[in-house]
N, C-alpha and C. Protein backbone atom coordinates (compact mmCIF):
# COMPACT_ATOMS: atom_id res chain seq x y z
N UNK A 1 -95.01 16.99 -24.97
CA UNK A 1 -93.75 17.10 -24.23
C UNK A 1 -92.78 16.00 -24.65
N UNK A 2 -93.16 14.64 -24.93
CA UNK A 2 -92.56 13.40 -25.80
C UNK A 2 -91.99 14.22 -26.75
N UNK A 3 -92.42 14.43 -27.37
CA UNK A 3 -92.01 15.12 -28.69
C UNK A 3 -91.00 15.72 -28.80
N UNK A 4 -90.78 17.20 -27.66
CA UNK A 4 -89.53 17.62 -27.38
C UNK A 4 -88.22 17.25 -27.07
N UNK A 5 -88.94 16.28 -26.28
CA UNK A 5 -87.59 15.46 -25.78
C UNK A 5 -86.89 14.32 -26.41
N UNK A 6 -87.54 14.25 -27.56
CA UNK A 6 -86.67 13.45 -28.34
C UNK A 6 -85.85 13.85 -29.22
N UNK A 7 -86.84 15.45 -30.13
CA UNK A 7 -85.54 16.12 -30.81
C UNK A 7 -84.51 16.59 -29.66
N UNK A 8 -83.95 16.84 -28.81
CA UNK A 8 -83.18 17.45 -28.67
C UNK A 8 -81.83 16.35 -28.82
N UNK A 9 -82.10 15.07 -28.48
CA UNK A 9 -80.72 13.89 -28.70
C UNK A 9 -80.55 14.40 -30.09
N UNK A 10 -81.82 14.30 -31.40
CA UNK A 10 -81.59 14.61 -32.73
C UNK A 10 -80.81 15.55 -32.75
N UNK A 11 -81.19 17.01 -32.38
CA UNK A 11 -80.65 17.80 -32.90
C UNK A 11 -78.82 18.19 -32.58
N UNK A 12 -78.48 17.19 -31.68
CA UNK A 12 -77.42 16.89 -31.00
C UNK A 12 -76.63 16.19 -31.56
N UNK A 13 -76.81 15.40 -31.88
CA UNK A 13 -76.40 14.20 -33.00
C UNK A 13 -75.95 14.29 -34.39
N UNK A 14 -77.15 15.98 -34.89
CA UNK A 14 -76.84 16.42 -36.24
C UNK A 14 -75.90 16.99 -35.84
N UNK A 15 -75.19 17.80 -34.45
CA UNK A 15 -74.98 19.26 -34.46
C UNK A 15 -73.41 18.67 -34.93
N UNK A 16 -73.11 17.63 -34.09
CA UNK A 16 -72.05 16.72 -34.14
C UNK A 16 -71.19 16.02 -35.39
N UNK A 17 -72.40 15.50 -36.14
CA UNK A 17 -72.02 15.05 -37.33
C UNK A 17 -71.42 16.22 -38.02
N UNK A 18 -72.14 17.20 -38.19
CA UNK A 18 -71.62 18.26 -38.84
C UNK A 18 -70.38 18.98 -38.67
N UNK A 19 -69.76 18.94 -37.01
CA UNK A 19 -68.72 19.37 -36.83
C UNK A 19 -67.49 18.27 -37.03
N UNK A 20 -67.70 16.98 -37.24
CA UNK A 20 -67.35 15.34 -37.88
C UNK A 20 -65.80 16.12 -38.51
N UNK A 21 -65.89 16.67 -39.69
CA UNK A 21 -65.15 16.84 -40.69
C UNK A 21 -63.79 17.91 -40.23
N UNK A 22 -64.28 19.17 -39.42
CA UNK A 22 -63.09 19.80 -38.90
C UNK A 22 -62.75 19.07 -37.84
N UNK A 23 -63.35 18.01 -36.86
CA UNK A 23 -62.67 17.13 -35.85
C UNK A 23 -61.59 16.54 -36.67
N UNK A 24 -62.09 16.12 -37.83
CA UNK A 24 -60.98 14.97 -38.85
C UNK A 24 -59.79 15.37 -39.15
N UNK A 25 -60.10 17.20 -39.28
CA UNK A 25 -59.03 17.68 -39.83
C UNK A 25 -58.44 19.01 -39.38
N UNK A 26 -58.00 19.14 -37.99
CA UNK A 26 -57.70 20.36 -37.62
C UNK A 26 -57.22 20.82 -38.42
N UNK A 27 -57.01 22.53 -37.93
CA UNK A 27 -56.25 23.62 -38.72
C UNK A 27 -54.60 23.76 -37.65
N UNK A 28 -53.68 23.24 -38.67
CA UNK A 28 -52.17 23.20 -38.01
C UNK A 28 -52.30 24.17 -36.84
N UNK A 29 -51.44 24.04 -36.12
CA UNK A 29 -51.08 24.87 -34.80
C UNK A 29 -50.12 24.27 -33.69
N UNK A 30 -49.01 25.58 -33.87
CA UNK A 30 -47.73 25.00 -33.27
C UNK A 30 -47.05 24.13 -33.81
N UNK A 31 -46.00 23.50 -32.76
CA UNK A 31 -44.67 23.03 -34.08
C UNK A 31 -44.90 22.03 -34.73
N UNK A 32 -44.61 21.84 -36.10
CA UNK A 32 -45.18 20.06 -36.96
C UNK A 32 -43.99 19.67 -36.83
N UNK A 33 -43.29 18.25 -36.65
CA UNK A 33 -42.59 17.79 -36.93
C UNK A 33 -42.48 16.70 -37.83
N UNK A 34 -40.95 16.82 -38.78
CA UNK A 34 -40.47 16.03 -40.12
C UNK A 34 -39.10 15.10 -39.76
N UNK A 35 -39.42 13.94 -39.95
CA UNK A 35 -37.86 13.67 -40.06
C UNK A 35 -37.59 13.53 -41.73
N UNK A 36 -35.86 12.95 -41.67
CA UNK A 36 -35.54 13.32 -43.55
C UNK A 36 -35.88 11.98 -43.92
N UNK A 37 -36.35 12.16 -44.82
CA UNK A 37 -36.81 10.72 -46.06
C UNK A 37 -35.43 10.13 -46.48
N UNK A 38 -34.61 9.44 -45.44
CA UNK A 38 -32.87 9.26 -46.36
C UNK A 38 -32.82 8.82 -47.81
N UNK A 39 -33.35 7.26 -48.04
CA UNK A 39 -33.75 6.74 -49.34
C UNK A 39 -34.23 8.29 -50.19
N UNK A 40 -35.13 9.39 -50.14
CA UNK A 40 -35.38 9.63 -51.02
C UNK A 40 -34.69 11.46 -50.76
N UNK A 41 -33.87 11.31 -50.17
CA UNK A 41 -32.64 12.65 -49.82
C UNK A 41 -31.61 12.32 -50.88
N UNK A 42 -30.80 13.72 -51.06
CA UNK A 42 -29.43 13.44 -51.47
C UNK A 42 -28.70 14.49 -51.12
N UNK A 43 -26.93 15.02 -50.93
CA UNK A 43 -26.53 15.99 -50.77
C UNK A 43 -25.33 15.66 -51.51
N UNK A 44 -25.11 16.83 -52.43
CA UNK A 44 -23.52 17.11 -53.36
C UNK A 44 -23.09 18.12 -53.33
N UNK A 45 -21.67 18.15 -53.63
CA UNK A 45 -20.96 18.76 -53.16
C UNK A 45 -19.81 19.18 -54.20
N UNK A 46 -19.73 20.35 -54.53
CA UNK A 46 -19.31 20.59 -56.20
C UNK A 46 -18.27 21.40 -56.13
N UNK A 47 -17.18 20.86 -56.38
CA UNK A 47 -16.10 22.36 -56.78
C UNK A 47 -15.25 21.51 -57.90
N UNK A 48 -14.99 23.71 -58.27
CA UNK A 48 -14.13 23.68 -59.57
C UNK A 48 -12.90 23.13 -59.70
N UNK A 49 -12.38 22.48 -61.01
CA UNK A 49 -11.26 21.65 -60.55
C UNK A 49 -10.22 22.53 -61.84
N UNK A 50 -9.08 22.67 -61.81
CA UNK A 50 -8.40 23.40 -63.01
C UNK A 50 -8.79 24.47 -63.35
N UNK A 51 -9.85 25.30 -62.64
CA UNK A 51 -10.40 26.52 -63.24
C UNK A 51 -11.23 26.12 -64.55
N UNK A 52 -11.32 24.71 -65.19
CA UNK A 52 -11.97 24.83 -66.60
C UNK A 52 -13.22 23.50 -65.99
N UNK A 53 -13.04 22.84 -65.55
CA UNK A 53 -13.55 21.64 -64.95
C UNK A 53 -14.65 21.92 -63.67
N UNK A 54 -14.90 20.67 -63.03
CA UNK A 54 -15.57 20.25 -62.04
C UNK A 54 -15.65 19.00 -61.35
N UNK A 55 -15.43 18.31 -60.10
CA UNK A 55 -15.47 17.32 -59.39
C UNK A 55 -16.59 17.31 -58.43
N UNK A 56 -17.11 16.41 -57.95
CA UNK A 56 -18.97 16.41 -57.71
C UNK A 56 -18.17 15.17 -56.67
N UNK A 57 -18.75 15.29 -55.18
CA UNK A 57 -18.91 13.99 -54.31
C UNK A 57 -20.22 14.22 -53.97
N UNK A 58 -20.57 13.17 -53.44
CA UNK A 58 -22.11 12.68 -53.23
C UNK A 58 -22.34 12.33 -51.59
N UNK A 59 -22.60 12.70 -51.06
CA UNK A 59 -23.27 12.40 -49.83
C UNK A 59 -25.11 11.42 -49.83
N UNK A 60 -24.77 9.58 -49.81
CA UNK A 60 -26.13 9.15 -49.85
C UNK A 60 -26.58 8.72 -48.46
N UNK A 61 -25.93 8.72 -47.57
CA UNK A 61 -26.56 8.46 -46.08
C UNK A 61 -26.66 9.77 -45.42
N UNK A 62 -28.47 10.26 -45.33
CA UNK A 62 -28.41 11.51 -44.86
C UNK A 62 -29.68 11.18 -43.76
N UNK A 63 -29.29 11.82 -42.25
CA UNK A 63 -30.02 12.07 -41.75
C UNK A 63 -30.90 13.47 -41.38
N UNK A 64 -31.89 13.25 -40.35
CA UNK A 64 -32.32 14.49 -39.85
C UNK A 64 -33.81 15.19 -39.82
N UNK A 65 -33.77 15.97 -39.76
CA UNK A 65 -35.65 16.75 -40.12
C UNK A 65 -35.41 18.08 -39.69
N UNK A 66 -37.31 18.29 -39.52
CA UNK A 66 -37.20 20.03 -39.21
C UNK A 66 -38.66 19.96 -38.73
N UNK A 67 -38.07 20.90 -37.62
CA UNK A 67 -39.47 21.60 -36.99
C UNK A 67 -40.02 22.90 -37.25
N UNK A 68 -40.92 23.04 -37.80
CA UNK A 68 -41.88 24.40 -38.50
C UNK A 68 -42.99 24.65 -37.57
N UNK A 69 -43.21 25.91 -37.66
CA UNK A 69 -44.68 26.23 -37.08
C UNK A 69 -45.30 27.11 -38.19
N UNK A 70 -46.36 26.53 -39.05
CA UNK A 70 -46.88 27.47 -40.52
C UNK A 70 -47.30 29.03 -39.84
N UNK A 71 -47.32 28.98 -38.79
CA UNK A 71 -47.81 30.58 -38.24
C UNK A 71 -46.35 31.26 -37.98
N UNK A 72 -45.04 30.95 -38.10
CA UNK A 72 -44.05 31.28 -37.35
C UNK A 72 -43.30 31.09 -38.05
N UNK A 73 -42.59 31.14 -39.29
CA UNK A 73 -41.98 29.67 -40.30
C UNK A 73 -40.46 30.81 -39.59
N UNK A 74 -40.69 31.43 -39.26
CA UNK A 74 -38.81 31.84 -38.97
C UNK A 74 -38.22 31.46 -37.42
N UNK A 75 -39.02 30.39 -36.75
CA UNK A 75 -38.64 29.89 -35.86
C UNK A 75 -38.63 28.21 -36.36
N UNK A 76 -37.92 28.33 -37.33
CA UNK A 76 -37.08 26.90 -37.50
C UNK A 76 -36.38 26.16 -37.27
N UNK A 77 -36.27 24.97 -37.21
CA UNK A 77 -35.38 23.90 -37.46
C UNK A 77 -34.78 23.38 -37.88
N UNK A 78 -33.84 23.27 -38.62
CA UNK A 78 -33.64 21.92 -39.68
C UNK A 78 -32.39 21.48 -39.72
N UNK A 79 -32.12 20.22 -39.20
CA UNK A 79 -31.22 19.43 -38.69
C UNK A 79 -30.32 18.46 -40.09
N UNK A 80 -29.66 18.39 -40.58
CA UNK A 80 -29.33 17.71 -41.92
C UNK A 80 -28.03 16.85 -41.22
N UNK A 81 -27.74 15.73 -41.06
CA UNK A 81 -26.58 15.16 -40.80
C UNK A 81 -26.22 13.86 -41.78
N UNK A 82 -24.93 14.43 -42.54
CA UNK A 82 -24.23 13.79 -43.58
C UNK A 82 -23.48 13.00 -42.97
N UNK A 83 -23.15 11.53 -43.21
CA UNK A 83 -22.15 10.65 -42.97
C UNK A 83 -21.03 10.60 -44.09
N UNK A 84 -20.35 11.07 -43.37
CA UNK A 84 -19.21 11.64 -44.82
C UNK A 84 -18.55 10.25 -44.69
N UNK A 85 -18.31 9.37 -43.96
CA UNK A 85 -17.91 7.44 -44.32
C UNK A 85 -18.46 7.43 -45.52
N UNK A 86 -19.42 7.47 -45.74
CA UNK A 86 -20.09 6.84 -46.51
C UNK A 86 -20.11 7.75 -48.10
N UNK A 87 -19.29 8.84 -47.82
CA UNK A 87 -19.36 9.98 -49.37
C UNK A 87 -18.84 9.04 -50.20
N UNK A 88 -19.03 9.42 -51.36
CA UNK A 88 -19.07 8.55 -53.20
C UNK A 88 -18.26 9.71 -53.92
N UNK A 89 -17.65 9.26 -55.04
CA UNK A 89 -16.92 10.15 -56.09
C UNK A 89 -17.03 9.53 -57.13
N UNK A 90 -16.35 10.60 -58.42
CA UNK A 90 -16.50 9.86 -59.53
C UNK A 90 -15.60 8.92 -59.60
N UNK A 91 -14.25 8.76 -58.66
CA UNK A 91 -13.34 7.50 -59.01
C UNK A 91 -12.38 7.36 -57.60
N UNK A 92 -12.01 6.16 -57.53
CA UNK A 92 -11.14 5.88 -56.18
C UNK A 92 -10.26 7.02 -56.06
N UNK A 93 -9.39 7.58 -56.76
CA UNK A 93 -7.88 8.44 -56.15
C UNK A 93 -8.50 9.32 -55.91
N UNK A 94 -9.91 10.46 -56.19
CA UNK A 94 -10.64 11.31 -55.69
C UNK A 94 -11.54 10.83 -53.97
N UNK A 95 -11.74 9.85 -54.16
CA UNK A 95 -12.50 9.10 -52.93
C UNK A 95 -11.62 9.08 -52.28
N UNK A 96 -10.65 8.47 -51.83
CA UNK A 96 -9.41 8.28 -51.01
C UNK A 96 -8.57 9.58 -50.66
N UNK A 97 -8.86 10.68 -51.53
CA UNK A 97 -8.48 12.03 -51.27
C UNK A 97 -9.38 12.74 -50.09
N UNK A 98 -10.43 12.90 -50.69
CA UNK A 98 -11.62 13.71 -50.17
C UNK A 98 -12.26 12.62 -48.90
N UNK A 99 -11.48 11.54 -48.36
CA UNK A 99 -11.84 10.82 -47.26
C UNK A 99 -10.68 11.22 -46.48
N UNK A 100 -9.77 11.28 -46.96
CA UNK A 100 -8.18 11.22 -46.13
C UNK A 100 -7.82 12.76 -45.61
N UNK A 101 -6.52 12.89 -44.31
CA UNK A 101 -6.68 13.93 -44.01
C UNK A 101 -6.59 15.56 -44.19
N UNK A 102 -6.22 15.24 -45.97
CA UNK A 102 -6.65 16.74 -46.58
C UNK A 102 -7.69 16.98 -46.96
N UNK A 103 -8.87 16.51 -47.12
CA UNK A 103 -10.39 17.37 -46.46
C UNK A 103 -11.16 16.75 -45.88
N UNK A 104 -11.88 15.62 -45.86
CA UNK A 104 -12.89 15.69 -44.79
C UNK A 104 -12.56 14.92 -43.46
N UNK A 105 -11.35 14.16 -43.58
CA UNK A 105 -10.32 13.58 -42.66
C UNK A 105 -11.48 12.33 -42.01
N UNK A 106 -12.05 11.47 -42.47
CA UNK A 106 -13.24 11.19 -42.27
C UNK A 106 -12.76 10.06 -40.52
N UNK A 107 -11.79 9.52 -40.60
CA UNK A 107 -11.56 9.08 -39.48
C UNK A 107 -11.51 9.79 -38.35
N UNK A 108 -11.10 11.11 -38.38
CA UNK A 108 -11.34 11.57 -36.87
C UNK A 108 -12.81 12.33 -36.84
N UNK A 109 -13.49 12.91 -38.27
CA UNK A 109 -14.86 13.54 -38.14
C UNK A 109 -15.44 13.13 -39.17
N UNK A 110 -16.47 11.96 -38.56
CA UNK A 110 -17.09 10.69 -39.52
C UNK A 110 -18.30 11.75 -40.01
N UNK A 111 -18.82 13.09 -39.25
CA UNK A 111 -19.79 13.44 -39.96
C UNK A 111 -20.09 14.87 -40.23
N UNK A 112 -20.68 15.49 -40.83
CA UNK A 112 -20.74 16.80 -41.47
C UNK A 112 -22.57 17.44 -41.15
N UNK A 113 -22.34 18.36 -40.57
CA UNK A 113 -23.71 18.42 -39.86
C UNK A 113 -24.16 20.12 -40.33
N UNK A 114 -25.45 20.22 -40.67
CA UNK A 114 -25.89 21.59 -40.85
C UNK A 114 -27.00 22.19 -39.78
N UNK A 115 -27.22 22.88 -39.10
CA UNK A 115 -28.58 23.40 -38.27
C UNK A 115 -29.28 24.74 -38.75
N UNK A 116 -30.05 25.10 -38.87
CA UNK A 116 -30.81 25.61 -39.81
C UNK A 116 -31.63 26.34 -38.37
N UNK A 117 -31.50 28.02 -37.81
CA UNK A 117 -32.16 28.45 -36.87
C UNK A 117 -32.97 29.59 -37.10
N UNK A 118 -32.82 29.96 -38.30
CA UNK A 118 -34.29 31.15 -38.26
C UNK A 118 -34.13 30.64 -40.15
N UNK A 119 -35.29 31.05 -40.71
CA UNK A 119 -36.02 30.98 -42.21
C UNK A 119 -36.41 32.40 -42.36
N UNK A 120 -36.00 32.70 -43.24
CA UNK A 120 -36.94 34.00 -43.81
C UNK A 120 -37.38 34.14 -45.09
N UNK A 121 -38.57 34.35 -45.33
CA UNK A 121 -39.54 33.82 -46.59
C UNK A 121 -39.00 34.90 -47.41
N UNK A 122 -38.71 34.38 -48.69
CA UNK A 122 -38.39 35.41 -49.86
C UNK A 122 -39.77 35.32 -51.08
N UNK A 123 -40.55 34.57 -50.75
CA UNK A 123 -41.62 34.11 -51.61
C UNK A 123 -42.82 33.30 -50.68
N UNK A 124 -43.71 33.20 -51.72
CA UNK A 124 -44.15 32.02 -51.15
C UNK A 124 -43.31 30.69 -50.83
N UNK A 125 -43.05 30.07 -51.74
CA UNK A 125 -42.03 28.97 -51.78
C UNK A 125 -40.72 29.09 -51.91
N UNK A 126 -40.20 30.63 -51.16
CA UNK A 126 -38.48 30.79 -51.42
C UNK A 126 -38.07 30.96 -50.28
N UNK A 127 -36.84 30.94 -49.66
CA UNK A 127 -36.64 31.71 -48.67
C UNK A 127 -35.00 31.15 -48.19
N UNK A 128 -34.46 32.05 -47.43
CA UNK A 128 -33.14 31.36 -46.82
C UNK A 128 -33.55 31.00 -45.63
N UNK A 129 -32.14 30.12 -44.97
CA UNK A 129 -32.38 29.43 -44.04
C UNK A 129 -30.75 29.82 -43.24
N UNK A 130 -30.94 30.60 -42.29
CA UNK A 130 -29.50 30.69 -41.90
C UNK A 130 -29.12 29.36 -40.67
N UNK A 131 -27.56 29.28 -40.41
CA UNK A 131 -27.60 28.25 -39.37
C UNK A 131 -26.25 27.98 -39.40
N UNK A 132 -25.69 27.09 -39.12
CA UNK A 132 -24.20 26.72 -38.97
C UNK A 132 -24.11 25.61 -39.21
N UNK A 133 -23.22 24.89 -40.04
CA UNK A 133 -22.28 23.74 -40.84
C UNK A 133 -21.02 23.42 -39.95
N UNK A 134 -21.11 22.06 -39.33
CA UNK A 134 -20.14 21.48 -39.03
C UNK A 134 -19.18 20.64 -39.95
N UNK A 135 -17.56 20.89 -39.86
CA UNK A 135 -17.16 19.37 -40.95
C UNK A 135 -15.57 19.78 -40.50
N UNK A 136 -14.90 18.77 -40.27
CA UNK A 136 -13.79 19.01 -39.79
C UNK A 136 -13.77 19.36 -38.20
N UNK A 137 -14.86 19.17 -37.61
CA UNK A 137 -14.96 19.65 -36.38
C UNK A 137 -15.12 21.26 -35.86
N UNK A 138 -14.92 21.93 -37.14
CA UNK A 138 -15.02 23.21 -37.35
C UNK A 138 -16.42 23.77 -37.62
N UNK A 139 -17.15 24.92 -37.00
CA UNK A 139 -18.56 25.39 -37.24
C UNK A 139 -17.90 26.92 -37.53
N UNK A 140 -19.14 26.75 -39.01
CA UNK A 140 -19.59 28.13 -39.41
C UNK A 140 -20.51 28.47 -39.71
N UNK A 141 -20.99 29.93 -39.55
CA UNK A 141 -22.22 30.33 -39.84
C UNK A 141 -22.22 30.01 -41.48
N UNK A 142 -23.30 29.93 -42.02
CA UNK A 142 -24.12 29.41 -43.38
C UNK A 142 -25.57 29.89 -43.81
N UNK A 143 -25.63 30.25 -45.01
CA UNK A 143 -27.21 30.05 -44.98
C UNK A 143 -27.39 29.82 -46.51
N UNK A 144 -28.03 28.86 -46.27
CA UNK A 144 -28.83 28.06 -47.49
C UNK A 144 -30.14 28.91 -47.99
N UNK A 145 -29.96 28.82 -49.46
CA UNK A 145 -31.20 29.43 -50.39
C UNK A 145 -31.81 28.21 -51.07
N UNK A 146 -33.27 28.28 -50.18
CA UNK A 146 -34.32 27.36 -50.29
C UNK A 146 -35.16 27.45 -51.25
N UNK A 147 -35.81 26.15 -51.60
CA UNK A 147 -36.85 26.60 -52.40
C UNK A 147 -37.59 24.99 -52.27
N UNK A 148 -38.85 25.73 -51.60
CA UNK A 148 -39.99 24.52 -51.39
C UNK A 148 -41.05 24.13 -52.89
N UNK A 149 -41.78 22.68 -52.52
CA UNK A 149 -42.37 22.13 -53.79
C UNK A 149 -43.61 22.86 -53.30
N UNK A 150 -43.88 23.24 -52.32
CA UNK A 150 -45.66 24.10 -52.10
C UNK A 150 -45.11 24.87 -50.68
N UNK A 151 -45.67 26.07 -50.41
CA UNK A 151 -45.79 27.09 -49.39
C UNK A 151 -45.65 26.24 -48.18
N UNK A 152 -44.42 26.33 -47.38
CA UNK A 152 -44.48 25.79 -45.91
C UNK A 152 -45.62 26.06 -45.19
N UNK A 153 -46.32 27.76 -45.12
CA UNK A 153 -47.28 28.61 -44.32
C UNK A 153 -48.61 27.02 -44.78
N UNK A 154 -48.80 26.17 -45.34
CA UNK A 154 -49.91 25.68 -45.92
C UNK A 154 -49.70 23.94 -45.28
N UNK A 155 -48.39 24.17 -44.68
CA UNK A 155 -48.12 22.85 -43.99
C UNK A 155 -48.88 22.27 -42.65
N UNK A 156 -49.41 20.89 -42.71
CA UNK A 156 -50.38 20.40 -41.91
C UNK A 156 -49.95 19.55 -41.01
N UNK A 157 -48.50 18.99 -41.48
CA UNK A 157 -48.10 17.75 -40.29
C UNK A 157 -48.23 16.72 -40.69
N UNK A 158 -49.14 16.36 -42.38
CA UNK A 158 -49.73 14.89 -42.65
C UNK A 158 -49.10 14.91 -43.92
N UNK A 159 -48.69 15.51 -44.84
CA UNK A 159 -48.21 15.65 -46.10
C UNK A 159 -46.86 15.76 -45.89
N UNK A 160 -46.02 14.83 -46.82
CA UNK A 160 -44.72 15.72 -46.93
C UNK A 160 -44.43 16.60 -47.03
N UNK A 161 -42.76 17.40 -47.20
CA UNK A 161 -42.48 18.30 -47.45
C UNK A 161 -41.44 17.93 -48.09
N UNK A 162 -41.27 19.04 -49.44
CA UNK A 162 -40.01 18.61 -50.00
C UNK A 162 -39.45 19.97 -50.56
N UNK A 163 -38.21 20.04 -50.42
CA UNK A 163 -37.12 21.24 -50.65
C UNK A 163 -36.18 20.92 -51.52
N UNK A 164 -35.34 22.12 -51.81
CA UNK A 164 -34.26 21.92 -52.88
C UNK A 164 -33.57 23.06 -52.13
N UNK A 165 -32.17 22.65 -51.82
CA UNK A 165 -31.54 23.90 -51.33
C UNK A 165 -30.13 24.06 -52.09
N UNK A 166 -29.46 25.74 -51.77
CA UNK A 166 -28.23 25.24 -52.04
C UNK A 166 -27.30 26.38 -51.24
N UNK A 167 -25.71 26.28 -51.21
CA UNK A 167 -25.14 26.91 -50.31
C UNK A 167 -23.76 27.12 -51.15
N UNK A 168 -22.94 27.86 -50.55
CA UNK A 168 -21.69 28.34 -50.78
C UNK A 168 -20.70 28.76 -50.03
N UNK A 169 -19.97 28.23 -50.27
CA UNK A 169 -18.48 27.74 -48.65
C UNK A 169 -17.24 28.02 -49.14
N UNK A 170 -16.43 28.34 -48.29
CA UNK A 170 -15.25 28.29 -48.79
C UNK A 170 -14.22 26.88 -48.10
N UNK A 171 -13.86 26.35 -48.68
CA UNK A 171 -13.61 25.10 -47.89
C UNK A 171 -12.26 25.06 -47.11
N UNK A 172 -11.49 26.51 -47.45
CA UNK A 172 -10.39 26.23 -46.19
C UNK A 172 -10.70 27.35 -45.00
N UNK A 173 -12.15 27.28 -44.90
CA UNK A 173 -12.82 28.03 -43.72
C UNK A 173 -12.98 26.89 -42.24
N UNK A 174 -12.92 25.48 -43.63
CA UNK A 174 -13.06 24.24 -42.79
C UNK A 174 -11.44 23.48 -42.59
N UNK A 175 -10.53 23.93 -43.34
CA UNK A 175 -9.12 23.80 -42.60
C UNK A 175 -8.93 22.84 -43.75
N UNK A 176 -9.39 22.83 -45.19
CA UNK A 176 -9.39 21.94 -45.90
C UNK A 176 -8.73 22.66 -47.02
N UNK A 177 -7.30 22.84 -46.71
CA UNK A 177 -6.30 23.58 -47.50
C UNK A 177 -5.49 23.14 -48.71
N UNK A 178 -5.46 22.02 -49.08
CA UNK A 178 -5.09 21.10 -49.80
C UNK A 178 -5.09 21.67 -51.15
N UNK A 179 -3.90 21.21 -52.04
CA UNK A 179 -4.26 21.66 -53.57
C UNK A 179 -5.01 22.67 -54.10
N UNK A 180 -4.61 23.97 -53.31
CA UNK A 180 -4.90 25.45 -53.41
C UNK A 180 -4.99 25.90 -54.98
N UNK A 181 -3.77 25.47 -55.05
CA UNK A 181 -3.20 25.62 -57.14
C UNK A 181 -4.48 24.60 -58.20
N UNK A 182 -5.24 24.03 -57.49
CA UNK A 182 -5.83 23.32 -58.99
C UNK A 182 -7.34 22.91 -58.22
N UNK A 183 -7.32 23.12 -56.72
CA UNK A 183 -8.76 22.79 -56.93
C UNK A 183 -9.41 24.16 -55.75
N UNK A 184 -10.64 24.57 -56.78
CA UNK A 184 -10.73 25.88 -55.94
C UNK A 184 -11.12 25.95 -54.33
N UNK A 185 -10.62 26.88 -54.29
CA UNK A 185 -11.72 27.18 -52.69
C UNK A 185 -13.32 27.40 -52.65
N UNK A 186 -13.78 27.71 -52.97
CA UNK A 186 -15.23 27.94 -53.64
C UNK A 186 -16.21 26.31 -53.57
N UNK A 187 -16.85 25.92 -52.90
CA UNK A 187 -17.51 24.54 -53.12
C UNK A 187 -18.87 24.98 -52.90
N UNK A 188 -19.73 24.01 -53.73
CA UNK A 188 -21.71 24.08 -53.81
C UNK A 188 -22.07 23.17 -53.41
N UNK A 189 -22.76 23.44 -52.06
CA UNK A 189 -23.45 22.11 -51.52
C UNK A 189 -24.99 22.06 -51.92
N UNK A 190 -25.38 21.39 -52.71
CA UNK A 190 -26.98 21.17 -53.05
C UNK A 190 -27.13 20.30 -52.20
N UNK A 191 -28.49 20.70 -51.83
CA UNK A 191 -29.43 19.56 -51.23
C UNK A 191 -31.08 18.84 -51.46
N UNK A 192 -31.31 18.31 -51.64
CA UNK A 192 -32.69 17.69 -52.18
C UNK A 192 -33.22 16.58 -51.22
N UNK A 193 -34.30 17.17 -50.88
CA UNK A 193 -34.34 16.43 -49.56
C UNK A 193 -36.51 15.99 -49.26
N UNK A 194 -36.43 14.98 -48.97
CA UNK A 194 -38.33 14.86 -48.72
C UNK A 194 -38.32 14.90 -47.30
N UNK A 195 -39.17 15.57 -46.75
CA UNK A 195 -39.07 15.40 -44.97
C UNK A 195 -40.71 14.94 -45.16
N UNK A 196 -40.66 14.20 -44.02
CA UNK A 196 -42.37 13.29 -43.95
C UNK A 196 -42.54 13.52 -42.42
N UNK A 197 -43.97 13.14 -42.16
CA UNK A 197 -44.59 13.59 -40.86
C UNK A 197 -43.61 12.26 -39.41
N UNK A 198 -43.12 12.92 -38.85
CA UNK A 198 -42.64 12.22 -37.66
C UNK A 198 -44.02 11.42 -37.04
């Protein structure tokens, strides 16, 4: 009867160890949350200049994240907020333009904001992201064509995530009417962005 009663702590002990490894490492469930990696984010912003050309500003202070559920990925999140103070150009009389109040008027709307409310997978690693873009104080619907470095559905909560997106606007949708004759309406917002576990 000794005998019995000692395997059973044993066999208790093994049963445990063995289940050790899925304790370590659940299987995702429900929402993961990311905030944005700023240092290792960027967002630009591209339109045609003369019809033959191109002018590029840079957005490097970016906030934000996104909430995913890998069972659900079209009940998304994703929050992107640009500090347009802080936008870059290739040279001052473009900077001082694109700050001042023919487009992003940055003194009365210091920031440029995107929300990102349903995803729909075009791939494993493709998909759009519809949502609405603030800038000028003005919101419009938007949707960005994504493309992830590995399958969101495979996301755990402990690994980064990293995307490449991009979009297409018309910029006097945002009241940014300025120099109609030489610089187009038509602008490309790329985005490149690492989101890490909150």
């Amino acid at each position: 009867m000794r005998c019995h009663l000692f395997k059973v702590p044993a066999l208790l002990l093994a049963t445990v160890a063995s289940l050790a490894p899925a304790l370590a490492n659940p299987a995702p469930s429900g929402q993961l949350r990311y905030r944005l990696d700023g240092p290792r984010s960027e967002v630009h912003a591209k339109v045609g200049f003369f019809g033959i050309a191109s002018k590029t500003a840079r957005f490097p202070a970016v906030t934000g994240g996104i909430d995913l559920d890998p069972n659900h990925l079209d009940a998304i999140r994703l929050d992107v907020m640009l500090d347009a103070t802080a936008l870059e150009a290739g040279d001052q009389v473009t900077l001082k333009r694109l700050k001042g109040p023919d487009f992003f008027d940055v003194a009365n709307y210091p920031s440029v904001r995107f929300i990102g409310k349903r995803m729909t997978m075009t791939g494993p690693v493709t998909a759009t992201i519809s949502g609405d873009l603030t800038a000028r104080g003005v919101t419009r619907p938007t949707v960005l064509t994504v493309s992830f470095a590995d399958p969101p559905s495979r996301a755990t909560g402990r690994e980064p995530i990293r995307l490449s997106a991009r979009a297409k606007i018309d910029r006097t949708d945002f009241g940014m009417n300025a120099y109609r004759l030489i610089v187009s309406k038509s602008v490309t917002i790329t985005i490149n962005a690492q989101m890490v576990p909150a």
